[in-house]
Protein backbone atom coordinates (compact mmCIF):
# COMPACT_ATOMS: atom_id res chain seq x y z
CA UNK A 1 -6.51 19.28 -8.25
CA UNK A 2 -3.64 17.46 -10.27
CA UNK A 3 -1.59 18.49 -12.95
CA UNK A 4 -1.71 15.51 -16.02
CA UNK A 5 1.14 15.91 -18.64
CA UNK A 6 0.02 13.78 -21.57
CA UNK A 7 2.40 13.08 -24.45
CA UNK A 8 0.57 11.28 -27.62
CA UNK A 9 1.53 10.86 -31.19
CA UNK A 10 0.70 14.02 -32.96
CA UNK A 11 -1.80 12.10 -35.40
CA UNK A 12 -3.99 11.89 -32.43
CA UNK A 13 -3.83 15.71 -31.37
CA UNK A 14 -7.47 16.81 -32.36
CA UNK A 15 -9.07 13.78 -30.68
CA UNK A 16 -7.03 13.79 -27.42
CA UNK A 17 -8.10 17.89 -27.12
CA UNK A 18 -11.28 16.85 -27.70
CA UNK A 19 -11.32 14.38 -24.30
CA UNK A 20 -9.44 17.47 -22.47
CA UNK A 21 -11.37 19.64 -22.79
CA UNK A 22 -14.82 17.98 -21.51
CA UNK A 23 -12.96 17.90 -18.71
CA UNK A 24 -11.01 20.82 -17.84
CA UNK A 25 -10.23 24.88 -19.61
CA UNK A 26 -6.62 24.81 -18.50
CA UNK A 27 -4.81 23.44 -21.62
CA UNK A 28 -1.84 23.94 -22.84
CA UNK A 29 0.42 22.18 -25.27
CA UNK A 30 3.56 22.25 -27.21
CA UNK A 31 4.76 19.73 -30.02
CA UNK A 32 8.02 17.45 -28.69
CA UNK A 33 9.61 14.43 -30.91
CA UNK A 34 10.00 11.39 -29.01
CA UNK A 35 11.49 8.13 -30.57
CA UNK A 36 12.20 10.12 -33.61
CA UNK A 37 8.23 10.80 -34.10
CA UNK A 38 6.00 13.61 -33.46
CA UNK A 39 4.19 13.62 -30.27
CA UNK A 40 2.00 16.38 -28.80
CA UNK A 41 2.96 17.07 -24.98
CA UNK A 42 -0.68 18.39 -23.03
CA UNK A 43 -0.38 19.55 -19.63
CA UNK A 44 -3.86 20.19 -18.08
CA UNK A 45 -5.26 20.74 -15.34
CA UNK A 46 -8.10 18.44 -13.72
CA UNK A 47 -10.02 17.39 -10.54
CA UNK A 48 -8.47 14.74 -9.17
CA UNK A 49 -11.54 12.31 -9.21
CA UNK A 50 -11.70 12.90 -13.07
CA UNK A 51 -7.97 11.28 -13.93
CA UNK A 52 -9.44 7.44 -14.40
CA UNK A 53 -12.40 8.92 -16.47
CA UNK A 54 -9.91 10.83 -18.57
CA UNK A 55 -7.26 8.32 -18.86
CA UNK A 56 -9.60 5.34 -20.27
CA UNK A 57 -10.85 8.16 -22.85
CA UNK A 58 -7.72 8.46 -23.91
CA UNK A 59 -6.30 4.53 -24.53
CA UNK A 60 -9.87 3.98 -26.06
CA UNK A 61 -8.55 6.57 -28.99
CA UNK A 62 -6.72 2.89 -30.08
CA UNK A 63 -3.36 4.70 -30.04
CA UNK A 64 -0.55 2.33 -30.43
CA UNK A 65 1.69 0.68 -27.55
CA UNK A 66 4.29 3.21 -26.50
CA UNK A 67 2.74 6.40 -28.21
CA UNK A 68 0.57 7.62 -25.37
CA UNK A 69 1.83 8.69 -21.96
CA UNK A 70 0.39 9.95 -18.88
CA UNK A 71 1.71 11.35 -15.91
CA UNK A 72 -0.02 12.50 -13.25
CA UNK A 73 1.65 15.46 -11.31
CA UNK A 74 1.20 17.29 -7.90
CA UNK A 75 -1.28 20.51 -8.14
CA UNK A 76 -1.72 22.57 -4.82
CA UNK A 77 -4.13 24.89 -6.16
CA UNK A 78 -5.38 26.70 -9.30
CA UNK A 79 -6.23 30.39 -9.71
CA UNK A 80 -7.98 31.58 -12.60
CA UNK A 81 -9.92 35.31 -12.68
CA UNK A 82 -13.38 34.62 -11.95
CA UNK A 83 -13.41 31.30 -10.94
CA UNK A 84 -13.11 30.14 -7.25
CA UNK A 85 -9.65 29.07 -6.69
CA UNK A 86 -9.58 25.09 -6.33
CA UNK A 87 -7.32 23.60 -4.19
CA UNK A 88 -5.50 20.24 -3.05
CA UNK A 89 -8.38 17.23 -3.00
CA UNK A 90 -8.61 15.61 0.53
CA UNK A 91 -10.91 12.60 -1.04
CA UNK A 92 -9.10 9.71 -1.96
CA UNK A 93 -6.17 9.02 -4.75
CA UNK A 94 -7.57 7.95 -8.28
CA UNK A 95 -7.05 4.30 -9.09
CA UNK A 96 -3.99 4.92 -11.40
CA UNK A 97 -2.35 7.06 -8.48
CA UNK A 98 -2.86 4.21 -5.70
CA UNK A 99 -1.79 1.74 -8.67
CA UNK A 100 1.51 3.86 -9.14
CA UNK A 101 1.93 4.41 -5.44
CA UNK A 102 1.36 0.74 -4.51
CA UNK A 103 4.16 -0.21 -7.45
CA UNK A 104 7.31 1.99 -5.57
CA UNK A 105 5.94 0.39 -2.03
CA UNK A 106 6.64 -2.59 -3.26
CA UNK A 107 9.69 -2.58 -2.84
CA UNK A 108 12.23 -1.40 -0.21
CA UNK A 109 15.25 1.03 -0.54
CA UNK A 110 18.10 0.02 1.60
CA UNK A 111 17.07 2.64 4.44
CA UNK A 112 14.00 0.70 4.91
CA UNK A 113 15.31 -2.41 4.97
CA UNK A 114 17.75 -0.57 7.54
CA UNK A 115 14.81 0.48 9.55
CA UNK A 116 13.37 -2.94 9.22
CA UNK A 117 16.42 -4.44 10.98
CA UNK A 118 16.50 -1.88 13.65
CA UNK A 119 12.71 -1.85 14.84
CA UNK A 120 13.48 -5.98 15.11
CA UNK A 121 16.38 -4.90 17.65
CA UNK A 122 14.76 -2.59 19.32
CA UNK A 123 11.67 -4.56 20.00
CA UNK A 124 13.59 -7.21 21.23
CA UNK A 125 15.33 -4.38 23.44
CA UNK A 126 11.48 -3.41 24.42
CA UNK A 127 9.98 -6.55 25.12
CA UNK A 128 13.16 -8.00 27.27
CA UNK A 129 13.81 -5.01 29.86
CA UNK A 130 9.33 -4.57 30.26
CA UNK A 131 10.27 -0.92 28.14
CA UNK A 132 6.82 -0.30 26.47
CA UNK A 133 8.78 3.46 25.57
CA UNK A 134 11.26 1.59 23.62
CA UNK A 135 8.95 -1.44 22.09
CA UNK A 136 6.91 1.67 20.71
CA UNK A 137 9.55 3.26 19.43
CA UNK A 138 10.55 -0.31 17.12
CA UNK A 139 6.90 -0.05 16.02
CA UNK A 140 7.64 3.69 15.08
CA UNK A 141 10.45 2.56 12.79
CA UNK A 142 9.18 -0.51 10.92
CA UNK A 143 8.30 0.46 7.65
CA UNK A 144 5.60 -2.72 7.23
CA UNK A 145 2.51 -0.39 5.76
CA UNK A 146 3.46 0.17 1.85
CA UNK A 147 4.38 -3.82 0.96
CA UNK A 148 1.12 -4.87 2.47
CA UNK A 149 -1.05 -2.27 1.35
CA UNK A 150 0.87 -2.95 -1.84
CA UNK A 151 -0.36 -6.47 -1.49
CA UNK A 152 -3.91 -5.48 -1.00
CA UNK A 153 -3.61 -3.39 -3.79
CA UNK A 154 -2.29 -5.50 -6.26
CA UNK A 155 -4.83 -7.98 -5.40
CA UNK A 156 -7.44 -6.04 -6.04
CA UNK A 157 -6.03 -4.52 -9.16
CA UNK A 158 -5.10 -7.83 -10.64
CA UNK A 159 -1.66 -7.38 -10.49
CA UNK A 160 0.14 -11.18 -10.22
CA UNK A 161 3.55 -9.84 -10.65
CA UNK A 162 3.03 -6.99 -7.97
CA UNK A 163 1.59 -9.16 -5.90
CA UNK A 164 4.74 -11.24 -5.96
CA UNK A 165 7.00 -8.53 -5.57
CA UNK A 166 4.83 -7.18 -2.71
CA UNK A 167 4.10 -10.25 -1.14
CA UNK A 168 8.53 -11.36 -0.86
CA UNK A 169 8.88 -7.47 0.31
CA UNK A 170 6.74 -8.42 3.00
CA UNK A 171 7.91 -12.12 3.63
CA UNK A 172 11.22 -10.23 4.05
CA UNK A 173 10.48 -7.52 6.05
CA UNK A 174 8.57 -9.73 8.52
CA UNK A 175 11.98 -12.53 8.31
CA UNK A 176 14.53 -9.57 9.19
CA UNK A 177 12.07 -8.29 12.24
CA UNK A 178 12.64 -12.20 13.67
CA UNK A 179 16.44 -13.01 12.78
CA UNK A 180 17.46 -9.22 14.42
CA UNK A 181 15.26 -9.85 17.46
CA UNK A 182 17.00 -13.38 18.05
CA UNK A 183 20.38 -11.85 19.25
CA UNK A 184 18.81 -9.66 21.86
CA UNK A 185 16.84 -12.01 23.26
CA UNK A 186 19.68 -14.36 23.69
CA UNK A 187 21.27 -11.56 25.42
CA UNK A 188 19.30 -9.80 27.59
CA UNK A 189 16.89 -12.80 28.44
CA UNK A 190 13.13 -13.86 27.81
CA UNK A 191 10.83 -11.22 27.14
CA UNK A 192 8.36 -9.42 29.84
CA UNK A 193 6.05 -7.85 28.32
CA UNK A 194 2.89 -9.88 27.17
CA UNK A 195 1.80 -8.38 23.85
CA UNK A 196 -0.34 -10.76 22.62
CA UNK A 197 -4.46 -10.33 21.71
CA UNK A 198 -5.98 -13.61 20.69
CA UNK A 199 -9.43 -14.33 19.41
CA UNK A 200 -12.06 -11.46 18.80
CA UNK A 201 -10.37 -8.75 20.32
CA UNK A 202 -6.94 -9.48 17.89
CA UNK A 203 -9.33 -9.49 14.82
CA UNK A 204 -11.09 -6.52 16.30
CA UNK A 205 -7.50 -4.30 16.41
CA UNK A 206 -6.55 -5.66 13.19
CA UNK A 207 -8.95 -4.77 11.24
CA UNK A 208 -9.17 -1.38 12.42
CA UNK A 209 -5.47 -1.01 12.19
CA UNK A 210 -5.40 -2.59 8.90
CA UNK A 211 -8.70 -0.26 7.61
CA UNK A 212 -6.81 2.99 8.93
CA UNK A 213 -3.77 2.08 7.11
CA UNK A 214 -5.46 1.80 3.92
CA UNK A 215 -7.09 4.49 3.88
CA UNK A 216 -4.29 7.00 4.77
CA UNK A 217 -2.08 4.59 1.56
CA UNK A 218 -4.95 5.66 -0.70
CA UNK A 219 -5.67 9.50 0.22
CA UNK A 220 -3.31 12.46 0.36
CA UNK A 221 -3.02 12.72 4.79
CA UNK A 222 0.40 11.50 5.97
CA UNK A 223 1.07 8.15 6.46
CA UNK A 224 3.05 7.54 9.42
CA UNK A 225 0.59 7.32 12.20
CA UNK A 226 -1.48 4.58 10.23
CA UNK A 227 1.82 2.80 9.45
CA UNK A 228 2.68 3.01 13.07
CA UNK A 229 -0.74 1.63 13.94
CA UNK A 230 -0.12 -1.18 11.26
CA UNK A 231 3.48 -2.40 13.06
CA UNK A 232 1.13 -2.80 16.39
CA UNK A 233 -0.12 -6.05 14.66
CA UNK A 234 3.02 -7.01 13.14
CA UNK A 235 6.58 -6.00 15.21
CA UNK A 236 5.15 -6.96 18.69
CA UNK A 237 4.36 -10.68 17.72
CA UNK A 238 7.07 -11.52 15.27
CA UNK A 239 9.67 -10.32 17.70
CA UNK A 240 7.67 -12.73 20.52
CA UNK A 241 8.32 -15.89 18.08
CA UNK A 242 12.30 -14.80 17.80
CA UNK A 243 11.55 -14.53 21.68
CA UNK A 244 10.39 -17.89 21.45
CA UNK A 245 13.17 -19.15 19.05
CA UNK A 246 15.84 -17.54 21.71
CA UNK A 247 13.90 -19.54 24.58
CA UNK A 248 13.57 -23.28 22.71
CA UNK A 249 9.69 -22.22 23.32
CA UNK A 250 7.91 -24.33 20.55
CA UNK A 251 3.71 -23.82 22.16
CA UNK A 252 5.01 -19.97 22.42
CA UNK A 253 6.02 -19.94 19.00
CA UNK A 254 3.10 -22.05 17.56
CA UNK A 255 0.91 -19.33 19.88
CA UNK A 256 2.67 -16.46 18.15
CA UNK A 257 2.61 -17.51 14.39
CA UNK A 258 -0.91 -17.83 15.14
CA UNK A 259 -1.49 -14.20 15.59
CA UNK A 260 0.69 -12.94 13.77
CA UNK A 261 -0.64 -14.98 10.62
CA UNK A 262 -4.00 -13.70 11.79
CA UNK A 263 -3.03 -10.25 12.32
CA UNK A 264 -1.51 -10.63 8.42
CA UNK A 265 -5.09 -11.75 7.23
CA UNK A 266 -6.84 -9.47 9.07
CA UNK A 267 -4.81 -6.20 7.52
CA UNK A 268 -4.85 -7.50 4.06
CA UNK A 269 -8.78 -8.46 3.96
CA UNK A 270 -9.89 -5.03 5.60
CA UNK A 271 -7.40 -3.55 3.30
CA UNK A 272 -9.22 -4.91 0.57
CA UNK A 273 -12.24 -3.97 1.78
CA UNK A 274 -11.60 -0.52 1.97
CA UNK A 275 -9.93 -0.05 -1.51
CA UNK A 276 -13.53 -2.28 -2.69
CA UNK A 277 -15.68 0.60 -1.00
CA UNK A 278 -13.43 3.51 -2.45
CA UNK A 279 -14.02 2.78 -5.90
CA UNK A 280 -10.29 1.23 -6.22
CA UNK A 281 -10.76 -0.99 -9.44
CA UNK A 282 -8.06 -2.66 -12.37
CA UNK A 283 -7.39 -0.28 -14.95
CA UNK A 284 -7.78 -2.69 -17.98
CA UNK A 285 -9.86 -5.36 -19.46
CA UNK A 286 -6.60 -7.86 -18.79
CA UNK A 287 -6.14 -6.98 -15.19
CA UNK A 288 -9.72 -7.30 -14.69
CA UNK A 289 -9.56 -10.88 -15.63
CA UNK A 290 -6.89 -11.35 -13.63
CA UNK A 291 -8.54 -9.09 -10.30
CA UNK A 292 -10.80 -12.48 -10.58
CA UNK A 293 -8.82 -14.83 -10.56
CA UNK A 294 -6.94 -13.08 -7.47
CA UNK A 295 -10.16 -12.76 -5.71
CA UNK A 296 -10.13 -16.00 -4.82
CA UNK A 297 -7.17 -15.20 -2.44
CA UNK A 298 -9.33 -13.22 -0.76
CA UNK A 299 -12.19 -15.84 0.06
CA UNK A 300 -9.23 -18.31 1.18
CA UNK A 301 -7.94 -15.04 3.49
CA UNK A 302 -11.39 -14.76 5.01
CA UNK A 303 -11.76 -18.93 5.60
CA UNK A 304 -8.31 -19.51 7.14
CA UNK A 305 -9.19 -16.16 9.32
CA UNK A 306 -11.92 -18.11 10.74
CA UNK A 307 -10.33 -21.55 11.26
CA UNK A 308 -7.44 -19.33 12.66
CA UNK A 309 -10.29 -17.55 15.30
CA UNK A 310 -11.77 -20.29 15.86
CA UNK A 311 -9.13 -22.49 16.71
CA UNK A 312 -7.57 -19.83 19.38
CA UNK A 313 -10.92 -19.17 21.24
């Protein structure tokens, strides 16, 4: 169950009740002035697979650009007399929840970029004394799941800027891993550990990473374990090319960027897949368009994948 609080310019009160309450009996509302206009502020309660059916009722009512609002809040349960008492959904998030969640893991907050740094560190710590204990706990750290689930998300929303956003967060994330792994390396020595899949088996763990993560980003269970099984693909090989950097190794790093880039592809494809499958779709005619257009990323993806296969086996 979620809790929606709807604000919409008062002229439109009758008609936005009317979309309510086909969908739920817990309405309540109270009249607000926002902007120096008079709004009507709903809060109702709804199943949580209904909020993208009610939502497009409510922007077809033609309102104007800035006088409807939706929020969508958390809802453990709701009790009524009579009525068997409903409680937290454990399907998957509605499409304008994922959208909103895949918008604030765009981006990262200075702890995560913090974490980012460390897991590169500690990696490098892992992979140069043979310490699988401390090589898991850099994969622990890195934060890598929300930009590229963001990434998947926004390309299957048909979101350019997000994807943008998503895809430098990533870039980023990915860069600080190498640069902080460099200076351990150079330190303690070459690494010991080999970590690297190639061919089948490397698709095989990345897409089942990649589908995990996914579907943990788009459902209420916690996140960390898929992340953590996400920053297998990613932390073990990008710290191998600083590895290789720190060594003057230039067929170790070629050998690396080749799985990582394939481990990238693999995530963001079966990502995609998964958010396909869900029901995951744009939430307007314009993004639609655009979800097109973006598409085609995804058929490039899936025929560099294969070159990428291919060329390793």
């Amino acid at each position: 169950m979620r809790q929606l609080q709807i604000d919409i310019i008062s002229d439109f009160e009758d008609e936005a009740r009317e979309v309510l309450e086909d969908y739920s009996s817990d309405i309540s509302s109270s009249e607000i002035e926002k902007n120096e206009e008079d709004f009507v502020d709903f809060s109702v309660t709804v199943d949580q697979k209904k909020i993208d059916e009610i939502s497009e009722e409510l922007k077809d009512l033609e309102v104007k650009s800035g006088d409807l609002s939706i929020r969508v809040l958390e809802q453990e349960s709701l009790i009524e007399k009579g009525v068997k008492t409903r409680g937290p959904s454990a399907g998957t998030l509605s499409s304008q929840e994922v959208y909103s969640k895949a918008q604030q893991a765009s981006t990262f907050n200075y702890a995560q970029w913090g974490m980012t740094a460390l897991s590169g560190a500690l990696a490098g710590i892992g992979l140069a004394t043979d310490n699988i204990i401390v090589l898991l706990g850099a994969i622990l750290l890195a934060p890598v799941l929300h930009p590229l689930a963001a990434l998947a998300v926004s390309i299957r929303m048909g979101d350019r800027k997000l994807a943008l956003k998503s895809s430098s967060t990533s870039f980023k994330s990915i860069l600080s891993i190498f640069l902080f792994s460099i200076p351990v390396f150079l330190i303690l020595g070459e690494a010991q550990l080999d970590v690297l899949l190639q061919g089948f088996e490397l698709i095989v763990l990345s897409s089942i990473v990649g589908g995990a993560a996914m579907l943990t980003f788009i459902s209420e269970y916690r996140e960390e374990m898929a992340g953590a099984a996400l920053a297998v693909a990613i932390v073990p090989p990008t710290a191998i090319i600083g590895n290789s950097v720190a060594s003057l190794d230039p067929l170790q790093i070629l050998q690396a960027s080749q799985v990582l880039l394939a481990n990238i592809l693999t995530v963001l494809i079966s990502g995609y897949m998964i958010l396909a499958v869900s029901g995951a779709k744009p939430l307007t005619e314009y993004k639609l368009k655009d979800a097109k257009r973006l598409n085609v990323l995804v058929l490039l993806m899936i025929v560099l994948l294969l070159a990428l296969t291919l060329y390793t086996l």
